[in-house]
N, C-alpha and C. Protein backbone atom coordinates (compact mmCIF):
# COMPACT_ATOMS: atom_id res chain seq x y z
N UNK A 1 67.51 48.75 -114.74
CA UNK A 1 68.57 49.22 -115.61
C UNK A 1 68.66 48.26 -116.80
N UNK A 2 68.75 48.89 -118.09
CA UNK A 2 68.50 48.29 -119.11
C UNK A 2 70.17 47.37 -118.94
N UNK A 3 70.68 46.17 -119.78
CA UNK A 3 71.58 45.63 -120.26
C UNK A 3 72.67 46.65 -120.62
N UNK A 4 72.21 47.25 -122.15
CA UNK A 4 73.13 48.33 -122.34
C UNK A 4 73.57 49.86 -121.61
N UNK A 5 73.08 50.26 -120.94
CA UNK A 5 73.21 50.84 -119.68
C UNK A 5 74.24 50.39 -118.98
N UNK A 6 73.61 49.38 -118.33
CA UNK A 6 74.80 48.61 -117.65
C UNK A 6 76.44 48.35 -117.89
N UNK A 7 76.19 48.11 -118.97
CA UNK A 7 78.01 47.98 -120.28
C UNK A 7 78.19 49.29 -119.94
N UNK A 8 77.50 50.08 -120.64
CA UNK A 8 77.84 51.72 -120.80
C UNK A 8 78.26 52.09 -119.51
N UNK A 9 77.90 51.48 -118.32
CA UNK A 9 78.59 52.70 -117.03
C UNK A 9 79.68 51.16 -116.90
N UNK A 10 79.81 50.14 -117.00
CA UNK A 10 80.92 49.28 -116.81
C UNK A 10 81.90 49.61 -117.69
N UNK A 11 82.03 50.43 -118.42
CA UNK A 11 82.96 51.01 -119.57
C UNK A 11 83.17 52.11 -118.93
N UNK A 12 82.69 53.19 -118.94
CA UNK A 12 82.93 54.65 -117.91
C UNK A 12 83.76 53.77 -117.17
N UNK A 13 83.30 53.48 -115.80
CA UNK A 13 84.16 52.97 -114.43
C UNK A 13 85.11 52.51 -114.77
N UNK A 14 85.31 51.50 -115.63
CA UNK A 14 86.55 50.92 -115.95
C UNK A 14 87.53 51.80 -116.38
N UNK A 15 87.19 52.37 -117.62
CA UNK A 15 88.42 53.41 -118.15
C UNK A 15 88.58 54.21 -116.99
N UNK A 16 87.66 54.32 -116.23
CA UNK A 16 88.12 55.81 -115.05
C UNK A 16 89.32 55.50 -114.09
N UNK A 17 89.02 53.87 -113.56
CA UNK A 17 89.75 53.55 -112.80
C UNK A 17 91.27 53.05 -113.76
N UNK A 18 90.94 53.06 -114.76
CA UNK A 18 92.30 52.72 -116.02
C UNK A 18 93.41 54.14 -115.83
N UNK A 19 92.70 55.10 -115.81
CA UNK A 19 93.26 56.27 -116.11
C UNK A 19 93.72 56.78 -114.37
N UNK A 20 93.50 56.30 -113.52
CA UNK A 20 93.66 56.24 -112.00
C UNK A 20 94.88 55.46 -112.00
N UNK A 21 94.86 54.31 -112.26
CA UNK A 21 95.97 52.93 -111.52
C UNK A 21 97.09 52.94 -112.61
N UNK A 22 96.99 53.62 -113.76
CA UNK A 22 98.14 53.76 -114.94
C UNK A 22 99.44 54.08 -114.25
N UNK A 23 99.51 55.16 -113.03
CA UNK A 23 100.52 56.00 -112.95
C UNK A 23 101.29 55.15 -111.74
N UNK A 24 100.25 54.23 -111.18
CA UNK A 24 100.58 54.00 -109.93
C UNK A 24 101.84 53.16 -110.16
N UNK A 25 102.84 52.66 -109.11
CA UNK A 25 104.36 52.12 -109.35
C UNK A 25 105.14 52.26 -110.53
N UNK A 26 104.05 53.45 -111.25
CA UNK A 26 104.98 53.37 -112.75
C UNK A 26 106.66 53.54 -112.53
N UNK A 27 107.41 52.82 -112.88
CA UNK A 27 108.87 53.08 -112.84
C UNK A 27 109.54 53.66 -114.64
N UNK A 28 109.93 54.63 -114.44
CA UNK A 28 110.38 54.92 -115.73
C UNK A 28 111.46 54.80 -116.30
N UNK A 29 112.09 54.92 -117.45
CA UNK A 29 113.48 54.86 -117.79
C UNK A 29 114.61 56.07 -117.34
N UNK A 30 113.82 56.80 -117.16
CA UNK A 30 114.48 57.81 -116.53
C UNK A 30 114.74 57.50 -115.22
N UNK A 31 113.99 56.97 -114.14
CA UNK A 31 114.49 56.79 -112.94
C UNK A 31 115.25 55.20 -112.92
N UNK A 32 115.49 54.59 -113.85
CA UNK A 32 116.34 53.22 -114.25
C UNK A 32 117.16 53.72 -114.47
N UNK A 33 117.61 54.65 -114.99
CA UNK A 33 118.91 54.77 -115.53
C UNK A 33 119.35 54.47 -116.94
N UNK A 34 118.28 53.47 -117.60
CA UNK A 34 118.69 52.55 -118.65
C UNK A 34 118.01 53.40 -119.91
N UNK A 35 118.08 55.05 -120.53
CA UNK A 35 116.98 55.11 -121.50
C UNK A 35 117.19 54.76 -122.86
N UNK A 36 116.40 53.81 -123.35
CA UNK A 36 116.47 53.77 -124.75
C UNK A 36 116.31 54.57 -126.16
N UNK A 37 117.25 54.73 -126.60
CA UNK A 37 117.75 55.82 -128.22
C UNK A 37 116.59 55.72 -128.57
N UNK A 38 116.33 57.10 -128.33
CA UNK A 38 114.55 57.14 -129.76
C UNK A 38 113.37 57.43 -128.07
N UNK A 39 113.69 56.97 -126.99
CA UNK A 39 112.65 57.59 -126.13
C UNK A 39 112.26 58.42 -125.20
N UNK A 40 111.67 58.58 -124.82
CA UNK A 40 111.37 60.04 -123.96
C UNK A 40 112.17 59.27 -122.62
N UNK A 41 112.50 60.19 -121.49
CA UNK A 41 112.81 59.81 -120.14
C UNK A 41 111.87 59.36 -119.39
N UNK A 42 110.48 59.79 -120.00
CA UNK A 42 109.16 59.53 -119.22
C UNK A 42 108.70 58.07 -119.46
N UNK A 43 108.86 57.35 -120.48
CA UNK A 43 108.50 56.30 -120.40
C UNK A 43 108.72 55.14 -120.00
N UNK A 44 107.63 54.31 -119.73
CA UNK A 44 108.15 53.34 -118.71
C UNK A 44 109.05 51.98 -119.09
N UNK A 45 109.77 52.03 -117.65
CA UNK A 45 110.64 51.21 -117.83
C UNK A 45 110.32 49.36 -118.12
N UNK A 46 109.54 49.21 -117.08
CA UNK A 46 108.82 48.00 -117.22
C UNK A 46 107.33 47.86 -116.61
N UNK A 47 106.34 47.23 -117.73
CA UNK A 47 105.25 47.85 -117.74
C UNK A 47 104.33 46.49 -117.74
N UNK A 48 104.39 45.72 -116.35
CA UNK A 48 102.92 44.95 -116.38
C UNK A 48 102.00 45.02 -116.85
N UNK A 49 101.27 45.81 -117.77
CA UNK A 49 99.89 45.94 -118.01
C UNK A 49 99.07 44.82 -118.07
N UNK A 50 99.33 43.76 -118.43
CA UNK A 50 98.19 42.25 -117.66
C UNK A 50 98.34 42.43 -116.02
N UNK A 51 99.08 42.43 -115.74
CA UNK A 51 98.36 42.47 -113.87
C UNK A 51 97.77 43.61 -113.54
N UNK A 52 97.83 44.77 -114.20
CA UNK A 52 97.51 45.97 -113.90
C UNK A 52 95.97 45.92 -114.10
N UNK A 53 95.98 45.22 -115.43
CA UNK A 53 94.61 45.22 -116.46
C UNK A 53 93.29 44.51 -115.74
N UNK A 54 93.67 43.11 -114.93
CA UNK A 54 93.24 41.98 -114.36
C UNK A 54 93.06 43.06 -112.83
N UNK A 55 93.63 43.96 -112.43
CA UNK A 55 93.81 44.74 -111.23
C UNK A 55 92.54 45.72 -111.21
N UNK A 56 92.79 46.60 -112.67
CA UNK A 56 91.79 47.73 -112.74
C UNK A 56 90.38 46.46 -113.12
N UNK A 57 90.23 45.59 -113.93
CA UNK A 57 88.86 45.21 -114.16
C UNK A 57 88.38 44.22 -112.50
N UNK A 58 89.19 43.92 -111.67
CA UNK A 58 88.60 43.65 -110.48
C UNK A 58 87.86 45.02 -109.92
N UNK A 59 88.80 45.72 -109.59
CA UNK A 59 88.26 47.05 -109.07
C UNK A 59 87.04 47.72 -109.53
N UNK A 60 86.88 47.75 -110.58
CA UNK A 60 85.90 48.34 -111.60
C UNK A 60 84.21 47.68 -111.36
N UNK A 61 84.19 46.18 -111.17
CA UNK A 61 83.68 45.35 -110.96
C UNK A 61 83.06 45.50 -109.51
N UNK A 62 83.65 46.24 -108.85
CA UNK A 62 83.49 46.13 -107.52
C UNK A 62 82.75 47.33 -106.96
N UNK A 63 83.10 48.40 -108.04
CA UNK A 63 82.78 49.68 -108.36
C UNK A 63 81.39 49.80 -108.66
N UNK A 64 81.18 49.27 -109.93
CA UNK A 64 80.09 48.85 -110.79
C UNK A 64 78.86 48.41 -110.02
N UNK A 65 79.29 46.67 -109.20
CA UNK A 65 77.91 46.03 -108.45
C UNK A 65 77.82 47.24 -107.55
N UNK A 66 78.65 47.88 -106.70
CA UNK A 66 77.56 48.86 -106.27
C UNK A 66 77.23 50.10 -106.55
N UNK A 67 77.44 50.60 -107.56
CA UNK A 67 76.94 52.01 -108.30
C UNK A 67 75.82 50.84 -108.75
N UNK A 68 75.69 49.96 -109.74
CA UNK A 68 74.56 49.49 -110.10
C UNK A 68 73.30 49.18 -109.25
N UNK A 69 73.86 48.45 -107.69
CA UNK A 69 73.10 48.44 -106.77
C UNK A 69 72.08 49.65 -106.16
N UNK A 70 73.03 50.76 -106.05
CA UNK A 70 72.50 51.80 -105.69
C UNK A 70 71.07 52.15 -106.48
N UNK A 71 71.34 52.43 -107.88
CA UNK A 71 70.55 52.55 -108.72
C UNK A 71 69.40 51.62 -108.87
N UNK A 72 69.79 50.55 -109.37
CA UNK A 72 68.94 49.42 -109.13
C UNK A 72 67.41 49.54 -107.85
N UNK A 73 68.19 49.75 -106.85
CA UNK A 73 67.63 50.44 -105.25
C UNK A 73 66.67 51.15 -105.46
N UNK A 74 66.78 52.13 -106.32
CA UNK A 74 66.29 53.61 -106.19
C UNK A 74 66.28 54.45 -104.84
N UNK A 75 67.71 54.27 -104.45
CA UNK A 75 68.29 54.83 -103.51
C UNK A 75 68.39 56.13 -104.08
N UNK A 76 69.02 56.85 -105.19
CA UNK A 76 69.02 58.06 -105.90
C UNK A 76 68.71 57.89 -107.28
N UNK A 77 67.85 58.70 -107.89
CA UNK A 77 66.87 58.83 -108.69
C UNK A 77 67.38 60.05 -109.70
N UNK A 78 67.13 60.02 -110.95
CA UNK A 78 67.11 61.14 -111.51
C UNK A 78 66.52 62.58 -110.79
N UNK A 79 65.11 62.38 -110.55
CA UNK A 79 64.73 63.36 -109.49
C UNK A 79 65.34 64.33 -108.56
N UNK A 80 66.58 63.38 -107.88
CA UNK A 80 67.57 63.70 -106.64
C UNK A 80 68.32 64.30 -107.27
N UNK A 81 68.87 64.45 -108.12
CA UNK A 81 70.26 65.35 -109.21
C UNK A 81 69.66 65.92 -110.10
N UNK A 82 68.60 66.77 -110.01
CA UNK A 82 67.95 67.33 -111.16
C UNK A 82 68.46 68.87 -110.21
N UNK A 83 68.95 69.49 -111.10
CA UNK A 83 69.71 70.88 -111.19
C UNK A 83 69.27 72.23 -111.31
N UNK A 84 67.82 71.75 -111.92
CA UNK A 84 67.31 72.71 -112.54
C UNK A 84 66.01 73.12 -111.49
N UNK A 85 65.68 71.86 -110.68
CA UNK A 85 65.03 72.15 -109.46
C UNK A 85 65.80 72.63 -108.68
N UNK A 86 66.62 72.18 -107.93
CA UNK A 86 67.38 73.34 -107.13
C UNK A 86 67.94 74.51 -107.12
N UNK A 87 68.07 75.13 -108.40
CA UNK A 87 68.06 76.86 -108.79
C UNK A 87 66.90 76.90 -109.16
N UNK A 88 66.25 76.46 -109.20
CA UNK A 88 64.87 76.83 -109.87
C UNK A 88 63.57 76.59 -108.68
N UNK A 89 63.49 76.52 -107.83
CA UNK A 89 62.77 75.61 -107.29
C UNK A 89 60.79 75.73 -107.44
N UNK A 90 60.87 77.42 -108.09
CA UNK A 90 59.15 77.35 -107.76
C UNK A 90 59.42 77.32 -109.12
N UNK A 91 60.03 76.80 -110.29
CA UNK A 91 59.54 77.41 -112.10
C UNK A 91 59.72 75.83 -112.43
């Protein structure tokens, strides 16, 4: 696996798991009680995003060495997910 490859799916995974762990303990102003003039009810009340951030790039990391491993392996291959062989199989 080339270098940039590598970034490129450590970027995928990361945002994926970003867009996963966003919602999680979110507490909002609406369920505080406290909402501030000018904001939606939906938004959050208090919002760690450094522990969250330091949370999702562990995870991601962990994600990554073994999706990379796998690959790396040639445990599954382009070959193995080719689509066009399996509806297709004699063309």
């Amino acid at each position: 696996m080339q270098v940039t490859s590598a970034l490129v799916l450590f970027a995928v995974i990361w945002f994926m798991v970003l867009f996963i762990a966003l919602p999680i303990g979110l507490r909002t102003q609406g369920d505080e009680g406290e909402r501030l003039l000018g904001t939606s009810g939906g938004s959050p009340a208090h919002l760690d995003l450094k522990r969250k951030l330091l949370w999702v790039t562990g995870i991601s990391l962990v994600v990554w060495a073994g999706t990379s491993a796998v690959i790396i392996s040639g445990l599954v291959t382009v070959d193995d997910i080719n689509l066009y062989r399996v509806f297709y199989p004699d063309g």
